[in-house]
C-alpha atoms as a PDB file:
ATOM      1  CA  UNK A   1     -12.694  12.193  10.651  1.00  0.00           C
ATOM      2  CA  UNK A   2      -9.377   9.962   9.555  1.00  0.00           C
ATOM      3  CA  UNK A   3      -6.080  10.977  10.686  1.00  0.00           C
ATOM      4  CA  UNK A   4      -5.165  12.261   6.839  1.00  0.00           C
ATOM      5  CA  UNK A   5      -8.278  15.087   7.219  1.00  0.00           C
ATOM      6  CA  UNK A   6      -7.759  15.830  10.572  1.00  0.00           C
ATOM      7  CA  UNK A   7      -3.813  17.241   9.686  1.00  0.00           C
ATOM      8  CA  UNK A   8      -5.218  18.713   6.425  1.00  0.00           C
ATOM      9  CA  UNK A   9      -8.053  20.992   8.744  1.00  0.00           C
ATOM     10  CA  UNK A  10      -5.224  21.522  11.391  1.00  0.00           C
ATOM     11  CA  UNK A  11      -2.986  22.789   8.651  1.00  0.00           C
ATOM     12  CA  UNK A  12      -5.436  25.383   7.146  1.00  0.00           C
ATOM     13  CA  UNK A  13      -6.638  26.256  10.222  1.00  0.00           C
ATOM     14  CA  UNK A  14      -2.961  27.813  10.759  1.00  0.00           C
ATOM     15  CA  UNK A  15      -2.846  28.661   7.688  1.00  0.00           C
ATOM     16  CA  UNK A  16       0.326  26.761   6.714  1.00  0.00           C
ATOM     17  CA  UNK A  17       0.504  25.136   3.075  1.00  0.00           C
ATOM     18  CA  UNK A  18       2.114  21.584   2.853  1.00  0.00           C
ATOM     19  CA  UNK A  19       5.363  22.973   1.585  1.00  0.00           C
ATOM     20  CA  UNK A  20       5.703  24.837   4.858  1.00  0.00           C
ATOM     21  CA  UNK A  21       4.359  22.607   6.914  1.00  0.00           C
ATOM     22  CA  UNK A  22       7.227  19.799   5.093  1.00  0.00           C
ATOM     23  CA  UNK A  23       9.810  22.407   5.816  1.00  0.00           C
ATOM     24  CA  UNK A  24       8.899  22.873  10.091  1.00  0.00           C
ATOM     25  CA  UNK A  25       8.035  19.295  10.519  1.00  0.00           C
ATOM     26  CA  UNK A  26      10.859  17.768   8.908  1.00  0.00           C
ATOM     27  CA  UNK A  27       8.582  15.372   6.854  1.00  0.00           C
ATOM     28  CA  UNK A  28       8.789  15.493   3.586  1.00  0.00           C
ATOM     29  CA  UNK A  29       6.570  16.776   1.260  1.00  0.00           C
ATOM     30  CA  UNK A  30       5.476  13.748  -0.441  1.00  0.00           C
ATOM     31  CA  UNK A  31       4.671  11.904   2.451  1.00  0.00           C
ATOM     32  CA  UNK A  32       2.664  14.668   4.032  1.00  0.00           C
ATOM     33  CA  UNK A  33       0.882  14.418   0.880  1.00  0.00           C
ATOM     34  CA  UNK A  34       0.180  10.666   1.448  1.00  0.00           C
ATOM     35  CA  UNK A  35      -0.836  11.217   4.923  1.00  0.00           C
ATOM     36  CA  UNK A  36      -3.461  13.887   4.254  1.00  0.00           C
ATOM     37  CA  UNK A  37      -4.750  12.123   1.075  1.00  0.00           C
ATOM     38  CA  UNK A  38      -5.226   8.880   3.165  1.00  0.00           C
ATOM     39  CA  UNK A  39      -2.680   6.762   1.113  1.00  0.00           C
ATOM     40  CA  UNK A  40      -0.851   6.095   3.898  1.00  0.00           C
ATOM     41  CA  UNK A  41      -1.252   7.191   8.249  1.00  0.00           C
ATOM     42  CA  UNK A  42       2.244   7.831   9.095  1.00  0.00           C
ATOM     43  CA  UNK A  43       3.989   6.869  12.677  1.00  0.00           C
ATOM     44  CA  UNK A  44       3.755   7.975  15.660  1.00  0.00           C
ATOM     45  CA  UNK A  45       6.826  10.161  15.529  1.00  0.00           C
ATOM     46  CA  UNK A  46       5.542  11.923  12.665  1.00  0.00           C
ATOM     47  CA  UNK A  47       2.578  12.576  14.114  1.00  0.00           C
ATOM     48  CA  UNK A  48       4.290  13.992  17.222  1.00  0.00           C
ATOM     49  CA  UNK A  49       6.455  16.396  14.580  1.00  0.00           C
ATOM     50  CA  UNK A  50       3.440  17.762  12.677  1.00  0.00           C
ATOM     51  CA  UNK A  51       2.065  18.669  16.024  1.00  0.00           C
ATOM     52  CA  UNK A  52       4.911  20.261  17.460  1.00  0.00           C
ATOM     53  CA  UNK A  53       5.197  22.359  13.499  1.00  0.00           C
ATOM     54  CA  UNK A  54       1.114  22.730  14.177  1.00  0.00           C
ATOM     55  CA  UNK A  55       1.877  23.942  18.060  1.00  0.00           C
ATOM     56  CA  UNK A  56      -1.130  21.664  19.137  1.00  0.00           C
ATOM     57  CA  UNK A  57      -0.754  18.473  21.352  1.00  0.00           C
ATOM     58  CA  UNK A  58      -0.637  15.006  20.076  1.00  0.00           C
ATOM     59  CA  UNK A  59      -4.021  14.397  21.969  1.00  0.00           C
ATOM     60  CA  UNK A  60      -5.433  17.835  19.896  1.00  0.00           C
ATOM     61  CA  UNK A  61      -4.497  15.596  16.860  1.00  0.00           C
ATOM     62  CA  UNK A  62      -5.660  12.324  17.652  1.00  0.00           C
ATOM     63  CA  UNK A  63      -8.974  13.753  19.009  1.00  0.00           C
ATOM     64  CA  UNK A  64     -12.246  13.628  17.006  1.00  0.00           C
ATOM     65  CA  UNK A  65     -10.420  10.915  14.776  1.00  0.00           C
ATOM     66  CA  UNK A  66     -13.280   8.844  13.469  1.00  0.00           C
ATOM     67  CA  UNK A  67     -11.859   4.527  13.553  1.00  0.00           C
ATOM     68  CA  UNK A  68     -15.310   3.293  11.723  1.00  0.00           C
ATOM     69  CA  UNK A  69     -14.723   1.551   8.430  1.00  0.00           C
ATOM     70  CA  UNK A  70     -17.728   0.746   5.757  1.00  0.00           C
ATOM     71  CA  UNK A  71     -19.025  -2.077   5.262  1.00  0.00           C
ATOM     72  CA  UNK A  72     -19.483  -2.104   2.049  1.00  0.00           C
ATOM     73  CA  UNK A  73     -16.718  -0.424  -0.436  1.00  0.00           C
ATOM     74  CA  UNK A  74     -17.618  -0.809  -4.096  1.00  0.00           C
ATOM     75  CA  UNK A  75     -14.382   0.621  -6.588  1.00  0.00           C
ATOM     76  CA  UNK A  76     -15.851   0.857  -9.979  1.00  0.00           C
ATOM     77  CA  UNK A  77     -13.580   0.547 -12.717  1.00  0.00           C
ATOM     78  CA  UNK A  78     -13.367   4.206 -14.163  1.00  0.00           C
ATOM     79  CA  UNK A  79     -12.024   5.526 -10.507  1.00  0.00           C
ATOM     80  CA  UNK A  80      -8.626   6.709  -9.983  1.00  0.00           C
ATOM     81  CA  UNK A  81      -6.466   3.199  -8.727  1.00  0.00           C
ATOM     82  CA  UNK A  82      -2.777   3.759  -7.311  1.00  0.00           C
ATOM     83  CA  UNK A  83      -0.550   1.908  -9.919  1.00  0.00           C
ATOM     84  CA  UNK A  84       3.141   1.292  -8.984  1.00  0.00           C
ATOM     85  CA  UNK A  85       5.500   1.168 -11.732  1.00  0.00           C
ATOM     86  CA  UNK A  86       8.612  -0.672 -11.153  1.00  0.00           C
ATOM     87  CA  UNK A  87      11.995  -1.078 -12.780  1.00  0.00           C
ATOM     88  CA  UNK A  88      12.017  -4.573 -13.159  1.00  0.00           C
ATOM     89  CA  UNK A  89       9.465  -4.588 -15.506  1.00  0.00           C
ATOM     90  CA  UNK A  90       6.425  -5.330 -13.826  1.00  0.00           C
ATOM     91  CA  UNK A  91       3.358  -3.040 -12.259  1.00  0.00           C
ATOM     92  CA  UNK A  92       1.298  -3.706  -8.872  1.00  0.00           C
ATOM     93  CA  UNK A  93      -2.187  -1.895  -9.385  1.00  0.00           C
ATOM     94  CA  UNK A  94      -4.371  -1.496  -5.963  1.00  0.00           C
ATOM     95  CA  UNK A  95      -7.893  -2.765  -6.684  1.00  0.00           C
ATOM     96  CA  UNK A  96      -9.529  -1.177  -3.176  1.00  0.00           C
ATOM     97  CA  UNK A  97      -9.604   2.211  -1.979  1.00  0.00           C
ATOM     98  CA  UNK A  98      -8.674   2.854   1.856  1.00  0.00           C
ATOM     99  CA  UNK A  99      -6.352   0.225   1.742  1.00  0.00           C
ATOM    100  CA  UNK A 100      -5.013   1.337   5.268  1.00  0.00           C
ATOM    101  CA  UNK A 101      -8.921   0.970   6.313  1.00  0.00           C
ATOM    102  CA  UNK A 102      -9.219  -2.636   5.449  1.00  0.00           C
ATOM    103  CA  UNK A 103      -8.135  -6.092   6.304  1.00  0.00           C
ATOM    104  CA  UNK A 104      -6.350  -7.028   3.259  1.00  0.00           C
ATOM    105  CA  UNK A 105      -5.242  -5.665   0.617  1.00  0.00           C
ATOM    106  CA  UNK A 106      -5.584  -6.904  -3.045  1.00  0.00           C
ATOM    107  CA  UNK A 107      -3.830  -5.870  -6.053  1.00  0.00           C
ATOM    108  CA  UNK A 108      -3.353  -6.769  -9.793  1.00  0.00           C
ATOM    109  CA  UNK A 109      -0.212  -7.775 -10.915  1.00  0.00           C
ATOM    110  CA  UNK A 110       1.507  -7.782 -14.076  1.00  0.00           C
ATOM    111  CA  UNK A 111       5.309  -8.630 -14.991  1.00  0.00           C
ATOM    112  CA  UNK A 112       6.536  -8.633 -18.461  1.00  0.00           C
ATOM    113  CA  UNK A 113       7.994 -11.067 -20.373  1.00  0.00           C
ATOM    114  CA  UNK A 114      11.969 -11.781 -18.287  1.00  0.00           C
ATOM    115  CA  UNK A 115      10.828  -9.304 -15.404  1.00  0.00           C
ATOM    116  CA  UNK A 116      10.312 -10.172 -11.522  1.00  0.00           C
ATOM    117  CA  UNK A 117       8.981  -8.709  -8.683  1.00  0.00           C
ATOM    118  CA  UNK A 118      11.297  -7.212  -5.779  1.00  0.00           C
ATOM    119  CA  UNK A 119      12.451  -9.924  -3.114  1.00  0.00           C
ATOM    120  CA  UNK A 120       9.368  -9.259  -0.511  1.00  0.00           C
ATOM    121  CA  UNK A 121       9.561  -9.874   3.377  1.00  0.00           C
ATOM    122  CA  UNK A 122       6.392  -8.933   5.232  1.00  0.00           C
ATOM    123  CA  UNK A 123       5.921  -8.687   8.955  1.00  0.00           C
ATOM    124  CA  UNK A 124       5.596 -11.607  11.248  1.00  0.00           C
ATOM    125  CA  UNK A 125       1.695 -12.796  10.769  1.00  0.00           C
ATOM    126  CA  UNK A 126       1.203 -11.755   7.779  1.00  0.00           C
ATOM    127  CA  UNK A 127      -0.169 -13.536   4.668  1.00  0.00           C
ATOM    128  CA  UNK A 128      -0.489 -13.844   0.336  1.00  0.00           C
ATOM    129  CA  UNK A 129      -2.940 -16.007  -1.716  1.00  0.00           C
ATOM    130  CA  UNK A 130      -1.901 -15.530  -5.532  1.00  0.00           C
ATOM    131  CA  UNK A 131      -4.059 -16.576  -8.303  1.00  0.00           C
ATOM    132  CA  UNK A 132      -2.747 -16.282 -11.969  1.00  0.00           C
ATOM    133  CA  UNK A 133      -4.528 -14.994 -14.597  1.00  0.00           C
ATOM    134  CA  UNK A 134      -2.534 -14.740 -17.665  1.00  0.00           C
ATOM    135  CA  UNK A 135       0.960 -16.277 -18.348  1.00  0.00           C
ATOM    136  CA  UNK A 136       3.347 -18.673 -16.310  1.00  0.00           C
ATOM    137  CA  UNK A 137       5.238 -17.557 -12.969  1.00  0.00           C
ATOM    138  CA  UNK A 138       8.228 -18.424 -11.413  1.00  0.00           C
ATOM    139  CA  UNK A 139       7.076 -18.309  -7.200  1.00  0.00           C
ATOM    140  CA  UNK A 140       9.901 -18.163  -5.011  1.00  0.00           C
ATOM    141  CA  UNK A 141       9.194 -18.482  -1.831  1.00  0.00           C
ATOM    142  CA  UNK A 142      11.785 -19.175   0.777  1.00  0.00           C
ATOM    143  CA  UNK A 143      14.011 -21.301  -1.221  1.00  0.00           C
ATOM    144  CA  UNK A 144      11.635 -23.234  -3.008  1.00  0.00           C
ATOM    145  CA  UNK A 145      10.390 -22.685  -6.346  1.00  0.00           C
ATOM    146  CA  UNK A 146       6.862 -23.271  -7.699  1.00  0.00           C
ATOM    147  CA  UNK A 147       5.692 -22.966 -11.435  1.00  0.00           C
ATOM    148  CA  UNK A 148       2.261 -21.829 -11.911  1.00  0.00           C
ATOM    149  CA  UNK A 149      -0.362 -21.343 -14.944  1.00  0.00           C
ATOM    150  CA  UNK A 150      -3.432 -19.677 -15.530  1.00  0.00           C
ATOM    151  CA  UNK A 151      -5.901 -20.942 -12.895  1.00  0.00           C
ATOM    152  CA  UNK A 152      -3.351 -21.699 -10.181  1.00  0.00           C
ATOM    153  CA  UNK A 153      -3.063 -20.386  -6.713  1.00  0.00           C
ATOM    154  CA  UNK A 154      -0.417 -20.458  -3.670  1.00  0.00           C
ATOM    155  CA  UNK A 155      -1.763 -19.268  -0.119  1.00  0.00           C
ATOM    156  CA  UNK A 156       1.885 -18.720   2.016  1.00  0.00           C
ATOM    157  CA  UNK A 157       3.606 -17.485   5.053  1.00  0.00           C
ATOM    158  CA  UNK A 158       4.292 -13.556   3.660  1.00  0.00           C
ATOM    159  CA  UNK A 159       7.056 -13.191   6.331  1.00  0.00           C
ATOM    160  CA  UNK A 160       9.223 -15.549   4.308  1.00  0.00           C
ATOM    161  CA  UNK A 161      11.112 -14.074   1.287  1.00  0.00           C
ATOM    162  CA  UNK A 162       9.454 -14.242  -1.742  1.00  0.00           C
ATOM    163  CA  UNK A 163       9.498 -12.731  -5.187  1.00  0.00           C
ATOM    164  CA  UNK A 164       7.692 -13.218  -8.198  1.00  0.00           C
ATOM    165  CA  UNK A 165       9.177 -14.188 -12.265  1.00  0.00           C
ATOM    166  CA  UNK A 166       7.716 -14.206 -15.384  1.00  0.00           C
ATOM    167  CA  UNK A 167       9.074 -17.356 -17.133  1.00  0.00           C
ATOM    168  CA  UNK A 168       6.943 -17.638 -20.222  1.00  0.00           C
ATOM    169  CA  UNK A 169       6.773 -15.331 -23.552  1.00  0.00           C
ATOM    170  CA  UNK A 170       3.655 -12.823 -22.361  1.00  0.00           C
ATOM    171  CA  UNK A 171       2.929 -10.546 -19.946  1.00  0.00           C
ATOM    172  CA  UNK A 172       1.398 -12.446 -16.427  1.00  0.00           C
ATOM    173  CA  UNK A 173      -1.259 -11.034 -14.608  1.00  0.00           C
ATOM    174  CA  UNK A 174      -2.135 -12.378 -11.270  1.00  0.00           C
ATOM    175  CA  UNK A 175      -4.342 -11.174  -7.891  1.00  0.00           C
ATOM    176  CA  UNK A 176      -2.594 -11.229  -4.978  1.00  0.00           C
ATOM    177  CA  UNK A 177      -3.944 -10.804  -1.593  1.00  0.00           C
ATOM    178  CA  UNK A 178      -2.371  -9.703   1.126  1.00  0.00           C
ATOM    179  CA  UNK A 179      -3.561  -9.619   4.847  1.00  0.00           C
ATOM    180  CA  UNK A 180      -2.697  -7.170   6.706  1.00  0.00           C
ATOM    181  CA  UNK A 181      -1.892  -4.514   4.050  1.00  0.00           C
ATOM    182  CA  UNK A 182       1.607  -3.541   4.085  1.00  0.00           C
ATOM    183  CA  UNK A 183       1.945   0.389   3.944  1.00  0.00           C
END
């Protein structure tokens, strides 16, 4: 059983609903939602307040917690993909369920014509291969700039700042990879 589950049984089993669960753990409600829909695992010091709101000990939590990951993880197109929507015009879908189960994490990008992603700086070790699909992009990374088309990649350092631009007329659309997934 994942961590996510294991709060969700826990929860019922005291009959608590997430609301009041939110209000005695001090977590709020959307990320309890997260956590028990497996979209993200939370910390250690949220785990430690849902059990104290649960009145179970962090070992009661953490035991029975099943680490195995498939080895095989096929997302078809019709299933439901987490799509963030951002205010400088451009939209990061997740292509892999589980993200938080795997290695890396890839995602479809697309920017509209004059937006840019947020200025990104992952964790020490960490690591992005882009490859463009539609359009021309403005890749910042650091403090130098590289122009790429359809059919170009970059492979870089994700600790380093970085941010993505549209710089042509239509709407880019590139994969990017990321190892380890950020939550």
């Amino acid at each position: 059983m994942k961590i996510g589950s294991m709060i969700r049984q826990l929860r019922q089993d005291v009959g608590l609903t997430l609301e009041e669960l939110s209000k005695k753990s001090g977590i709020a409600l959307a990320t309890l939602s997260r956590i028990e829909n497996e979209k993200m695992t939370g910390t250690l010091d949220s785990h430690m307040m849902i059990c104290k709101a649960l009145g179970i000990t962090l070992a009661r939590l953490y035991s029975g917690i099943d680490d195995k990951v498939k080895d095989v993880d096929v997302k078809k197109d019709k299933e439901h993909t987490e799509v963030f929507v951002h205010k400088k015009k451009f939209i990061a879908e997740i292509l892999t369920s589980k993200v938080l189960d795997k290695k890396m994490m890839p995602t479809l990008v697309k920017i509209q014509p004059d937006g840019e992603t947020d200025k990104n700086e992952n964790k020490l070790g960490s690591e992005k291969f882009i490859f463009v699909l539609q359009g021309e992009i403005e890749a910042k990374i650091d403090e130098e700039k590289h122009n790429l088309v359809v059919g170009d990649s970059i492979y870089f350092n994700a600790s380093l700042p970085h941010n993505f631009k549209n710089i042509g007329a239509e709407e880019v659309q590139f994969i990017c990879v990321e190892a380890p997934p950020s939550p």
